[in-house]
N, C-alpha and C. Protein backbone atom coordinates (compact mmCIF):
# COMPACT_ATOMS: atom_id res chain seq x y z
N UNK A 1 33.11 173.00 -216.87
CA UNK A 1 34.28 173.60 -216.25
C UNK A 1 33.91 174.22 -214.91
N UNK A 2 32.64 175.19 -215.03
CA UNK A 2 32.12 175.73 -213.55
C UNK A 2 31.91 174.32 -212.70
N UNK A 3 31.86 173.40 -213.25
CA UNK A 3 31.01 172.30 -212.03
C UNK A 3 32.67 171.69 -211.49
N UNK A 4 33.34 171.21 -212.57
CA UNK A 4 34.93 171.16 -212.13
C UNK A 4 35.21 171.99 -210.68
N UNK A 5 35.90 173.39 -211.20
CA UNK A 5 36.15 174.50 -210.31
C UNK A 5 35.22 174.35 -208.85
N UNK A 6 34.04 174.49 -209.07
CA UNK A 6 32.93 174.07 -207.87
C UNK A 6 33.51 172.81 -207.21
N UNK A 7 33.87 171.74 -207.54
CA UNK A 7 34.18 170.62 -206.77
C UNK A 7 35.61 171.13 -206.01
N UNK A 8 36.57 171.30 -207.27
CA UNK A 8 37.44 171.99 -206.28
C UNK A 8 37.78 172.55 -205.47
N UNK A 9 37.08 173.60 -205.13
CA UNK A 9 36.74 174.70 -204.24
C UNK A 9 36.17 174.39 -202.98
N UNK A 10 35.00 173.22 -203.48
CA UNK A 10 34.43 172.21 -202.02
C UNK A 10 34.77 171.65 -201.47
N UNK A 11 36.13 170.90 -202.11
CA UNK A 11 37.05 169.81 -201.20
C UNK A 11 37.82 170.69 -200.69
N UNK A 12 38.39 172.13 -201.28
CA UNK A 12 39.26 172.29 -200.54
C UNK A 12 38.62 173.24 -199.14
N UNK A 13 37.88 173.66 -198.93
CA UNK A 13 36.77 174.18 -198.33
C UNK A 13 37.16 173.19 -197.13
N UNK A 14 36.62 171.74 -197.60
CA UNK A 14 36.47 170.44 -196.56
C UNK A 14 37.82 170.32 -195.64
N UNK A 15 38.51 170.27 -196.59
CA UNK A 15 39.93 170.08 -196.22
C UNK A 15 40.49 170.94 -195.14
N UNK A 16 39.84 172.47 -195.29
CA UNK A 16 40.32 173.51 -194.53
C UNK A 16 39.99 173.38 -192.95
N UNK A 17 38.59 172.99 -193.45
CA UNK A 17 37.70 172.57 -192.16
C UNK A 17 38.31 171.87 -191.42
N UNK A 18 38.24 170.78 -192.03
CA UNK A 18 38.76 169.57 -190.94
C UNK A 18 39.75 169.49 -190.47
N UNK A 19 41.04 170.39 -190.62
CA UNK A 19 42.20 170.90 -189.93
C UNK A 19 41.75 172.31 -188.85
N UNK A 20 40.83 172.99 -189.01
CA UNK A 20 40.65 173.76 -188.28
C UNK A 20 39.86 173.17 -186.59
N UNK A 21 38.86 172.31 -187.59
CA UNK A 21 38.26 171.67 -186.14
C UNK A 21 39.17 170.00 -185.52
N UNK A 22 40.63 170.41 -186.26
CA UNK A 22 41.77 169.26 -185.51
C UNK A 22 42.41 170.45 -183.96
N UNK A 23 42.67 171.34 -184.83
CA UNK A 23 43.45 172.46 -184.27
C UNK A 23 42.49 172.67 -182.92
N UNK A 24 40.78 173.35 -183.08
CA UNK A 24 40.52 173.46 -182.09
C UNK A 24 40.10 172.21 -180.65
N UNK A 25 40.12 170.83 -181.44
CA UNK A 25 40.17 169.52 -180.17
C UNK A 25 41.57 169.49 -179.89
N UNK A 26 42.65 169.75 -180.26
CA UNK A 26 44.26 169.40 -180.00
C UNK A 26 44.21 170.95 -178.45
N UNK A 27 43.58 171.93 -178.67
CA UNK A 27 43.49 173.13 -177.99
C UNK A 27 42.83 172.65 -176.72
N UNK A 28 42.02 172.29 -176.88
CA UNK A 28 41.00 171.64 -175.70
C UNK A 28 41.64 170.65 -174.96
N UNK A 29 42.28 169.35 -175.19
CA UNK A 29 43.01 168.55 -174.99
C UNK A 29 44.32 169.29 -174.01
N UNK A 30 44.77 170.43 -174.62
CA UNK A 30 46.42 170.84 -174.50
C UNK A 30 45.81 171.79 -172.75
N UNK A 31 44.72 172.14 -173.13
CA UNK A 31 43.93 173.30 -172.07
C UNK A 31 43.43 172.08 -170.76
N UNK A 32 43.10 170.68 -171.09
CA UNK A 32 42.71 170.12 -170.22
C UNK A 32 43.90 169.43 -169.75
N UNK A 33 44.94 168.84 -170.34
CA UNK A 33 46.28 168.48 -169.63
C UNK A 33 46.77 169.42 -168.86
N UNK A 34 46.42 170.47 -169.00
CA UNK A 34 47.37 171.84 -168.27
C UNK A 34 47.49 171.31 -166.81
N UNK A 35 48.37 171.43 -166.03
CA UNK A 35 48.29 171.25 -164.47
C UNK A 35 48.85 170.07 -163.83
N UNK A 36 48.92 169.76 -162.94
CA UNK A 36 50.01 168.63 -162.17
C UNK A 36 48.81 167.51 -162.11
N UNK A 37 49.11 166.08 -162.66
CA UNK A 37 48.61 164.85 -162.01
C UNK A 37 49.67 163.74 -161.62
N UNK A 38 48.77 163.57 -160.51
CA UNK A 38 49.97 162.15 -160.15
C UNK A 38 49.07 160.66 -160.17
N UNK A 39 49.83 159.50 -160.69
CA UNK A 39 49.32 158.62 -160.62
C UNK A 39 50.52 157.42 -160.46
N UNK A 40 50.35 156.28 -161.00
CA UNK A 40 50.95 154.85 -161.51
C UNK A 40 50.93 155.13 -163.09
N UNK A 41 52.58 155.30 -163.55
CA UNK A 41 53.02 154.86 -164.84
C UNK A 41 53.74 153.69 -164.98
N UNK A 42 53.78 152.65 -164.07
CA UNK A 42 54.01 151.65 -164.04
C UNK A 42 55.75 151.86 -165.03
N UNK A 43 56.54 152.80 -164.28
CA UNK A 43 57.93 153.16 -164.68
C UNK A 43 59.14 151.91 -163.92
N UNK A 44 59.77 151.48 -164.59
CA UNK A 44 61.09 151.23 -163.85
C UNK A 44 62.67 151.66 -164.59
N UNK A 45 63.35 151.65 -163.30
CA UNK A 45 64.92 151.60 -163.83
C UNK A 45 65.71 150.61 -163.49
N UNK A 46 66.77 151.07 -164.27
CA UNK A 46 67.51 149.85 -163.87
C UNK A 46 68.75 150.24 -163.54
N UNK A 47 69.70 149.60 -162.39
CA UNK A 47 70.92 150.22 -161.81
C UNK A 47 71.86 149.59 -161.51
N UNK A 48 72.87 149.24 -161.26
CA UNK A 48 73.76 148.02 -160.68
C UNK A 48 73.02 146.30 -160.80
N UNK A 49 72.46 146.29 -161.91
CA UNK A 49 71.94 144.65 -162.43
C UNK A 49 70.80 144.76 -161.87
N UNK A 50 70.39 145.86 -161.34
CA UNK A 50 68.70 145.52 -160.72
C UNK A 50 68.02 146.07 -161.26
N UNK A 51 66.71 146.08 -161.18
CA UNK A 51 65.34 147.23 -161.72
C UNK A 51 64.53 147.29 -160.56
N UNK A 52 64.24 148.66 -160.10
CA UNK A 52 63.96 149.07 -159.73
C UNK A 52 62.14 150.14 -159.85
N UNK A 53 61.08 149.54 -159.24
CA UNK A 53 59.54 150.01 -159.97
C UNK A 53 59.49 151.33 -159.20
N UNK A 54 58.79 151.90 -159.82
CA UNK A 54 58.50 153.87 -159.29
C UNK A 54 57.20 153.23 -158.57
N UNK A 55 57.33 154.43 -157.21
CA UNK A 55 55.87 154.26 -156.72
C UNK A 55 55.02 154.80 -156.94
N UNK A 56 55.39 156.08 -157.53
CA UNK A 56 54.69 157.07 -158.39
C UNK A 56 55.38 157.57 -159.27
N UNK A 57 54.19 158.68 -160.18
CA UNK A 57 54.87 159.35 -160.83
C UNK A 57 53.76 160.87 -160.88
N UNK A 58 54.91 161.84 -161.07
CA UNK A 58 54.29 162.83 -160.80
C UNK A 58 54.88 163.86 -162.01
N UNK A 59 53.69 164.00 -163.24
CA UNK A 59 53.71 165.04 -164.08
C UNK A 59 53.38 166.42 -164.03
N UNK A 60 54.20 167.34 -164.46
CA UNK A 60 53.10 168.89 -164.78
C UNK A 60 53.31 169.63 -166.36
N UNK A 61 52.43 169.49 -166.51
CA UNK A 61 52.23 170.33 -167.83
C UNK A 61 51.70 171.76 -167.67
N UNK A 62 52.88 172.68 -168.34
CA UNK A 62 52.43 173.68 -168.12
C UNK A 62 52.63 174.09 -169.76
N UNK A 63 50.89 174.94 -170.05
CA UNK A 63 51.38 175.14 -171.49
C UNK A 63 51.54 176.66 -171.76
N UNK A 64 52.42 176.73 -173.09
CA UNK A 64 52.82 177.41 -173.57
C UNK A 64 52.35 178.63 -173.60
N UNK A 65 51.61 180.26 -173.46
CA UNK A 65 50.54 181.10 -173.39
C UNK A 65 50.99 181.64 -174.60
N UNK A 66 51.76 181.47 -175.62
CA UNK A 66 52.21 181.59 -177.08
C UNK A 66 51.40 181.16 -177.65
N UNK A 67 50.94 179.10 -177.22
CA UNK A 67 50.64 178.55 -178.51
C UNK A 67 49.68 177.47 -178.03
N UNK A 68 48.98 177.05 -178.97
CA UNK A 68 47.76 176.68 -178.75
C UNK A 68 47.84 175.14 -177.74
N UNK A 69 48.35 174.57 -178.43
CA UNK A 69 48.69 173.41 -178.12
C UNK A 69 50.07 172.61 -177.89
N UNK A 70 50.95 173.07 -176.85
CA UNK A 70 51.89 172.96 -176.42
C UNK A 70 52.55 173.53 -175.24
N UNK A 71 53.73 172.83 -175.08
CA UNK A 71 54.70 173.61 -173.73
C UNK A 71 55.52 172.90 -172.93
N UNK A 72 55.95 173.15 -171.87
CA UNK A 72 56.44 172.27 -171.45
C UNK A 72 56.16 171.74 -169.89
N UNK A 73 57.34 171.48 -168.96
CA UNK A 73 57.36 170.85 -167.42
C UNK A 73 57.46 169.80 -167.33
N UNK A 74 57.98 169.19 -166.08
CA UNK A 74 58.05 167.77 -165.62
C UNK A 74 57.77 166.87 -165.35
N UNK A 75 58.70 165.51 -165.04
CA UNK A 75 58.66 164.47 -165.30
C UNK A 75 59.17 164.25 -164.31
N UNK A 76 58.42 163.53 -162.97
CA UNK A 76 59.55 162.71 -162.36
C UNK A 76 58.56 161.30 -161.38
N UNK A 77 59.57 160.61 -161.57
CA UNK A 77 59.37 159.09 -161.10
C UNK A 77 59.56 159.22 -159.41
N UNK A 78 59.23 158.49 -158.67
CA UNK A 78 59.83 158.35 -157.08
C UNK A 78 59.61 156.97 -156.78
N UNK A 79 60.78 156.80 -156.17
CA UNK A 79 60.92 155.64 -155.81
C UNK A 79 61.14 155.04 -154.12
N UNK A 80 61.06 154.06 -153.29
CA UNK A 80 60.82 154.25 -152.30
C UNK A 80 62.08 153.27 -151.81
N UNK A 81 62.54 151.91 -152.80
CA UNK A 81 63.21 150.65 -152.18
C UNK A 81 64.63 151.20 -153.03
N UNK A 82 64.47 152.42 -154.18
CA UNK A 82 66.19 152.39 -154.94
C UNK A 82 66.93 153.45 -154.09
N UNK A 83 68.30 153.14 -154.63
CA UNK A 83 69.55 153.69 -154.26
C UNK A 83 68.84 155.67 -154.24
N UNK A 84 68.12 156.64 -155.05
CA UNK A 84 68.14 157.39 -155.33
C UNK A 84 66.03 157.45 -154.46
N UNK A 85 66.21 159.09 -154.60
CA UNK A 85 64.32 159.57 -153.79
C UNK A 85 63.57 159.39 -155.29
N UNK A 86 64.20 159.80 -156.57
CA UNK A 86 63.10 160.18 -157.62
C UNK A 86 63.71 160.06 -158.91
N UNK A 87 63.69 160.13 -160.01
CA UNK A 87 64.51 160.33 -161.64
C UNK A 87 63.39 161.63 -161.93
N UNK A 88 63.99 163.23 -162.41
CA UNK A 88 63.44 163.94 -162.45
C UNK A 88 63.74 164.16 -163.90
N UNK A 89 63.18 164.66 -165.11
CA UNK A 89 63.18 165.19 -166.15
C UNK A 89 62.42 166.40 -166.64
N UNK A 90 62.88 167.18 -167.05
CA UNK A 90 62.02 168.15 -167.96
C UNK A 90 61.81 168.21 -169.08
N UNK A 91 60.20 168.48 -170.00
CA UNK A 91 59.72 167.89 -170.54
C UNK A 91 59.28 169.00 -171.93
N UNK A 92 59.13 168.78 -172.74
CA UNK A 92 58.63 169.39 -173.59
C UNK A 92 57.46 168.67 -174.18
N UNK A 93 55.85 169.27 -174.33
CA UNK A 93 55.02 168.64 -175.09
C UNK A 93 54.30 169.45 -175.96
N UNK A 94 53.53 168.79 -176.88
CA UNK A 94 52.82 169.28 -177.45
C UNK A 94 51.36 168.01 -178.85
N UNK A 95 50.22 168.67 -178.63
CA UNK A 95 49.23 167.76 -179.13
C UNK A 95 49.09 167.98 -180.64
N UNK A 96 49.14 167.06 -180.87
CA UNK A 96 49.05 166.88 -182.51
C UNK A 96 47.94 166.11 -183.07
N UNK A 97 46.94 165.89 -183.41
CA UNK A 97 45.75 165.86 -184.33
C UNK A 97 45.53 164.60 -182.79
N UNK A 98 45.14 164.93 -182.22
CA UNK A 98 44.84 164.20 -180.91
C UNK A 98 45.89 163.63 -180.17
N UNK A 99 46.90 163.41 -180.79
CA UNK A 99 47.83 162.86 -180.12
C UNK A 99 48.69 163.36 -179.20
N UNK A 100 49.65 162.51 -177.99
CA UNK A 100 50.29 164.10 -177.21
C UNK A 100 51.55 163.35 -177.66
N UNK A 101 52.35 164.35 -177.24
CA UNK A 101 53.95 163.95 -178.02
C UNK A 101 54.42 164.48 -176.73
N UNK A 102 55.74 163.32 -175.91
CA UNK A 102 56.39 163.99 -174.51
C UNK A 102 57.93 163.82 -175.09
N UNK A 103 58.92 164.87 -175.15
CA UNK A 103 59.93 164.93 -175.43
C UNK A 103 60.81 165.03 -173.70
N UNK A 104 61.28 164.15 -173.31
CA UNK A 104 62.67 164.50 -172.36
C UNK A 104 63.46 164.75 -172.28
N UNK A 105 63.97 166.06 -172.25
CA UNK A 105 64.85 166.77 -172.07
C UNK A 105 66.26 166.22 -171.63
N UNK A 106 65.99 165.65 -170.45
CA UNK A 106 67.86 165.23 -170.11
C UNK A 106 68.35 164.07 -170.94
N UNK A 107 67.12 163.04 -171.20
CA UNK A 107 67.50 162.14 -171.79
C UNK A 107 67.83 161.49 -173.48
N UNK A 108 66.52 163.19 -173.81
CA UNK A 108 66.59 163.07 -175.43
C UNK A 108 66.07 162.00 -175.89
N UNK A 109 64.87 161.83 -175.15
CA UNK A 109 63.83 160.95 -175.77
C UNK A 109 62.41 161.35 -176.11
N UNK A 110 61.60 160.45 -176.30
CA UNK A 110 60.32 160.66 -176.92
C UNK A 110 59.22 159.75 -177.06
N UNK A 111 58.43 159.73 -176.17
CA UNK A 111 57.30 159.21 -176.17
C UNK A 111 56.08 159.30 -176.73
N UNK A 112 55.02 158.77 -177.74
CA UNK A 112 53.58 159.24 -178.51
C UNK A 112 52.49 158.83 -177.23
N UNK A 113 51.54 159.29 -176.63
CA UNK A 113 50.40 158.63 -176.27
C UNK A 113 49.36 158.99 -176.39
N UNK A 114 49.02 158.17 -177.76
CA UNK A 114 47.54 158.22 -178.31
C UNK A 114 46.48 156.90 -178.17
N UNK A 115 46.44 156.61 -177.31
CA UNK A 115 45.48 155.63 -176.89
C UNK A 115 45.25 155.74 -175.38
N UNK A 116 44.55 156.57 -174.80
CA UNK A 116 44.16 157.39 -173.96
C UNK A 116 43.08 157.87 -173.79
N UNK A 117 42.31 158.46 -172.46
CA UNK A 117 41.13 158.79 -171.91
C UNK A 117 41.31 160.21 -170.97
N UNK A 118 41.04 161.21 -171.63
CA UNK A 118 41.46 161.91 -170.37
C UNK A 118 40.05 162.78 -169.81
N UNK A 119 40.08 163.31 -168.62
CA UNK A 119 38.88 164.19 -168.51
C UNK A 119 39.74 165.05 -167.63
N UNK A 120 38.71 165.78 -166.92
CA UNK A 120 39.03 167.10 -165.92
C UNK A 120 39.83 166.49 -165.15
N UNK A 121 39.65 165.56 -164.18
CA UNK A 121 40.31 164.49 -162.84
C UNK A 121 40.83 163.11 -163.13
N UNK A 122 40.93 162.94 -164.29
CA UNK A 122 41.61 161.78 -164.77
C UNK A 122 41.85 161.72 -166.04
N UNK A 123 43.37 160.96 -165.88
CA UNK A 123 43.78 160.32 -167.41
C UNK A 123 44.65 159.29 -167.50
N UNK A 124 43.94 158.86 -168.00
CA UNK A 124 44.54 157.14 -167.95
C UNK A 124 44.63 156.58 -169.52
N UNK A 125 45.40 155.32 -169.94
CA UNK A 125 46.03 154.87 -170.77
C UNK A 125 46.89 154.19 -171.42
N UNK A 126 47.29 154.20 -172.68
CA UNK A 126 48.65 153.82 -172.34
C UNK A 126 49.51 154.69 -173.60
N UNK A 127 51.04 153.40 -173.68
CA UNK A 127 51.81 154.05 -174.63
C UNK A 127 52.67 153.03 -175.03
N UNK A 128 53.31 153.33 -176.14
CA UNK A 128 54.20 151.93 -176.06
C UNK A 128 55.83 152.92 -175.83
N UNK A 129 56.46 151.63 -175.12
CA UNK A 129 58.02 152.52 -175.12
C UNK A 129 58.85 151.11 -176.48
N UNK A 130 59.14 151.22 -177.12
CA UNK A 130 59.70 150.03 -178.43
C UNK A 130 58.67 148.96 -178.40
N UNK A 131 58.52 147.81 -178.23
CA UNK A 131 57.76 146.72 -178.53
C UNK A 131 56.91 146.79 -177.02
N UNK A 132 56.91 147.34 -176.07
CA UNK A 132 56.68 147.11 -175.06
C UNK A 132 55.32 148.35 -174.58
N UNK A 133 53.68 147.59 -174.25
CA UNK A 133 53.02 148.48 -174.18
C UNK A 133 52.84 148.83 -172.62
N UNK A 134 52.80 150.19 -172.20
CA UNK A 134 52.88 150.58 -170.91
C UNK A 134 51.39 151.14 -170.32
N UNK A 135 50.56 150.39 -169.47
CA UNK A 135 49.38 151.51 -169.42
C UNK A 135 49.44 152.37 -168.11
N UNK A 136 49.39 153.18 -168.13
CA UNK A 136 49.18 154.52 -166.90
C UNK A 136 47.48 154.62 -165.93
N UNK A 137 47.77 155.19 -165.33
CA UNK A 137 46.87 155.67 -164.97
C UNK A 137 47.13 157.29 -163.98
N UNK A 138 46.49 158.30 -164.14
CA UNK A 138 47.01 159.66 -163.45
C UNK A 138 46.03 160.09 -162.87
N UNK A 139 45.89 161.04 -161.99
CA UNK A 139 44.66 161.53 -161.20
C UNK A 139 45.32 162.95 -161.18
N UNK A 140 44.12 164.70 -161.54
CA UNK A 140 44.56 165.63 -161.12
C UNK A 140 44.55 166.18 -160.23
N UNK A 141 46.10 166.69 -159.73
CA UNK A 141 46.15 167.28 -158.52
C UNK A 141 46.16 168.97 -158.25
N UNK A 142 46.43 169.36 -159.28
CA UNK A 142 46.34 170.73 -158.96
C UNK A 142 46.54 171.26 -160.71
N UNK A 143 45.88 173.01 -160.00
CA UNK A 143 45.53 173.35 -161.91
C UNK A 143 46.25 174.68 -161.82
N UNK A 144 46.55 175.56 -162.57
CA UNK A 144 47.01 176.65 -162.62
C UNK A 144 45.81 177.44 -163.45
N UNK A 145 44.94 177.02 -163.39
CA UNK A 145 43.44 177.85 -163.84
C UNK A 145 42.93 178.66 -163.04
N UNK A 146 42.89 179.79 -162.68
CA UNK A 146 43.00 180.73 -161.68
C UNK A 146 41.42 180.53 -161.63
N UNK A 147 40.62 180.65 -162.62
CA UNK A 147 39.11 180.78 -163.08
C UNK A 147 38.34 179.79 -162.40
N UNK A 148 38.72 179.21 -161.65
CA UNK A 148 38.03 177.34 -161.16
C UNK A 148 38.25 177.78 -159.40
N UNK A 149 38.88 178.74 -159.09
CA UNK A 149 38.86 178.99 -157.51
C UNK A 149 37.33 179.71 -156.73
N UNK A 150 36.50 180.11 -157.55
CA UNK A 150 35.09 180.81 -157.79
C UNK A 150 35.17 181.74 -156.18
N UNK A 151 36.18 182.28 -155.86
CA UNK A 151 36.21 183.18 -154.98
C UNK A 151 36.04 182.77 -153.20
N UNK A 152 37.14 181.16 -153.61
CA UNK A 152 37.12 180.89 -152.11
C UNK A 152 37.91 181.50 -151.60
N UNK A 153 38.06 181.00 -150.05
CA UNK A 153 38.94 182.30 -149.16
C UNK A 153 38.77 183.36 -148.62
N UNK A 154 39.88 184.50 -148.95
CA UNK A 154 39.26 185.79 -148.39
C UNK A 154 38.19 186.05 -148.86
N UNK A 155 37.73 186.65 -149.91
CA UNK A 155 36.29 187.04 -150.31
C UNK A 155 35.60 186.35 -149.88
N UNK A 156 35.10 185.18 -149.94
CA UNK A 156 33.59 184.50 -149.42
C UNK A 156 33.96 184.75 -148.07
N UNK A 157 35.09 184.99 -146.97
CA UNK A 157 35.36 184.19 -145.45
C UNK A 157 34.61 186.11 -145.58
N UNK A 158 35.26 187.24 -145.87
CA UNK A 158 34.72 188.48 -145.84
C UNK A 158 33.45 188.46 -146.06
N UNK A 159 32.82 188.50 -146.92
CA UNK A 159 31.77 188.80 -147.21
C UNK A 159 30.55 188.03 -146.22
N UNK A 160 30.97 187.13 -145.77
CA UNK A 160 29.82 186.09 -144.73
C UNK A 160 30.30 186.63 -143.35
N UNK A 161 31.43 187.95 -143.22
CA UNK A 161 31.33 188.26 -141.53
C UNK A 161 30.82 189.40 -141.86
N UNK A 162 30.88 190.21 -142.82
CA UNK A 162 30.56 191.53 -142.72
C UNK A 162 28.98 192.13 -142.60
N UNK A 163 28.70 192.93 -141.78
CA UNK A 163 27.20 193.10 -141.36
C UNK A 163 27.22 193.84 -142.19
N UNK A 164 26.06 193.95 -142.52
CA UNK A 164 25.34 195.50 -143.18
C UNK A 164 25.52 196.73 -142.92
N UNK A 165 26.15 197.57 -141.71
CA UNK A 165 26.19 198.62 -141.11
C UNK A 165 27.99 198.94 -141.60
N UNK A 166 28.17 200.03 -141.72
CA UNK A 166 29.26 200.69 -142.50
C UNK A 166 30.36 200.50 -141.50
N UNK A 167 30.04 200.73 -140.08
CA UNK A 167 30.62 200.95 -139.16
C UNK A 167 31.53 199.22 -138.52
N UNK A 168 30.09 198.65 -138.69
CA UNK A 168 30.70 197.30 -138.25
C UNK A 168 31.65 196.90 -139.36
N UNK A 169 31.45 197.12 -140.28
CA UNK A 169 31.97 196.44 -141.80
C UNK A 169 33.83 197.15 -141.54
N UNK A 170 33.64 198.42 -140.92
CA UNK A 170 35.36 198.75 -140.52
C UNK A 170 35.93 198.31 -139.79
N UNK A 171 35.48 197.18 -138.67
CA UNK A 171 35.86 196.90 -137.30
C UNK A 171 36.06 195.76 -137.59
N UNK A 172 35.63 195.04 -138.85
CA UNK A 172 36.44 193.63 -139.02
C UNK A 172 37.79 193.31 -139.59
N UNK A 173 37.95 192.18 -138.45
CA UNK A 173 39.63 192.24 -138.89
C UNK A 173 40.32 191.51 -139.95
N UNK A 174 41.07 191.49 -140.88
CA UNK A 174 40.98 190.76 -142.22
C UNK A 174 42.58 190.04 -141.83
N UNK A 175 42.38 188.89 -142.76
CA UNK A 175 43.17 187.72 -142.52
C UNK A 175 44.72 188.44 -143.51
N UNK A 176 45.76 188.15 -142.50
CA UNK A 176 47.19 188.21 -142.92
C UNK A 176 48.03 187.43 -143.37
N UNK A 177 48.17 187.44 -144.35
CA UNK A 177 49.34 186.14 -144.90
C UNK A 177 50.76 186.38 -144.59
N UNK A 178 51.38 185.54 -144.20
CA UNK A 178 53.22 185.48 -143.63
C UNK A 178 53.37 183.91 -143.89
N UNK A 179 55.34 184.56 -144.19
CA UNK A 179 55.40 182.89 -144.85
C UNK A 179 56.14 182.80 -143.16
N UNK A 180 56.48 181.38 -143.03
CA UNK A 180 57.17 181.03 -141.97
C UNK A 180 58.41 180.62 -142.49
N UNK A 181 59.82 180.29 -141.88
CA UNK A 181 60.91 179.77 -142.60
C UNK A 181 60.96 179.06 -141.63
N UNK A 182 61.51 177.87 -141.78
CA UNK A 182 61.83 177.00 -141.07
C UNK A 182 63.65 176.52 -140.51
């Protein structure tokens, strides 16, 4: 009976595990999508009997600071030869045992893409939309990771004019930010 109970206890042990270390790669994943990439999703529409190919497409994922692995932001296509500049959507996502799940908002749809490569500066792949497989490719353009700027700008441009002497160190003049309107 103890050796019973013992097995039980071990699988479920296992079991616990292996959802915990799903949870923390779905985290990692959700932490490395964070931020705007643009690439070729090889998107089209279709409008007055024509179809029309995107020349880009430009995503941002911004996640959730609630939850581990999720959140939302946009979706939009641009186009250069159609009637319209772009098809814009907002997006809801979130990663599930590796997988990412993109919900669209205006349109009330839903895309899976789990057959994919992603790193820091790229993610590429694909997805299927019904019978039809789509592969992507994205490049990152910008991050909302404050932690990855390692103190360019003012601080380093300061710290490399300022002399050693107390006096000189008051007489330098520090850089002003103003927006312009146009």
């Amino acid at each position: 009976m103890k050796k019973i109970l013992r097995n039980i206890l071990m699988m479920a042990f296992i079991a616990t595990s292996a959802i915990g270390f799903t949870s923390c790669e779905d985290e990692r994943i959700a932490s490395t999508l964070e931020g705007t990439w643009r690439g070729n999703m090889y998107i089209s529409s279709y409008y007055g009997g024509r179809s029309y190919d995107a020349t880009y497409t430009e995503i941002t994922f911004l996640k959730d600071p609630m939850s581990y692995a999720k959140g939302s932001g946009y979706w939009v296509d641009y186009y250069s030869d159609a009637p319209w500049d772009y098809v814009a959507n907002h997006i809801d996502w979130k990663v599930e045992f590796g997988d990412i799940f993109v919900y669209f908002v205006e349109e009330g749809i839903s895309l899976k893409i789990y057959d994919y490569r992603l790193r820091d500066d790229r993610f590429c792949g694909s997805f299927y939309d019904g019978d039809n497989r789509v592969d992507f490719e994205l490049f990152h353009t910008s991050s909302p990771n404050w932690g990855s700027y390692n103190y360019w700008g003012y601080d380093s441009w300061y710290s490399r004019t300022r002399s050693d002497s107390a006096s000189d160190s008051a007489n330098v003049e520090k850089p002003v930010r103003y927006i312009r309107f146009k």
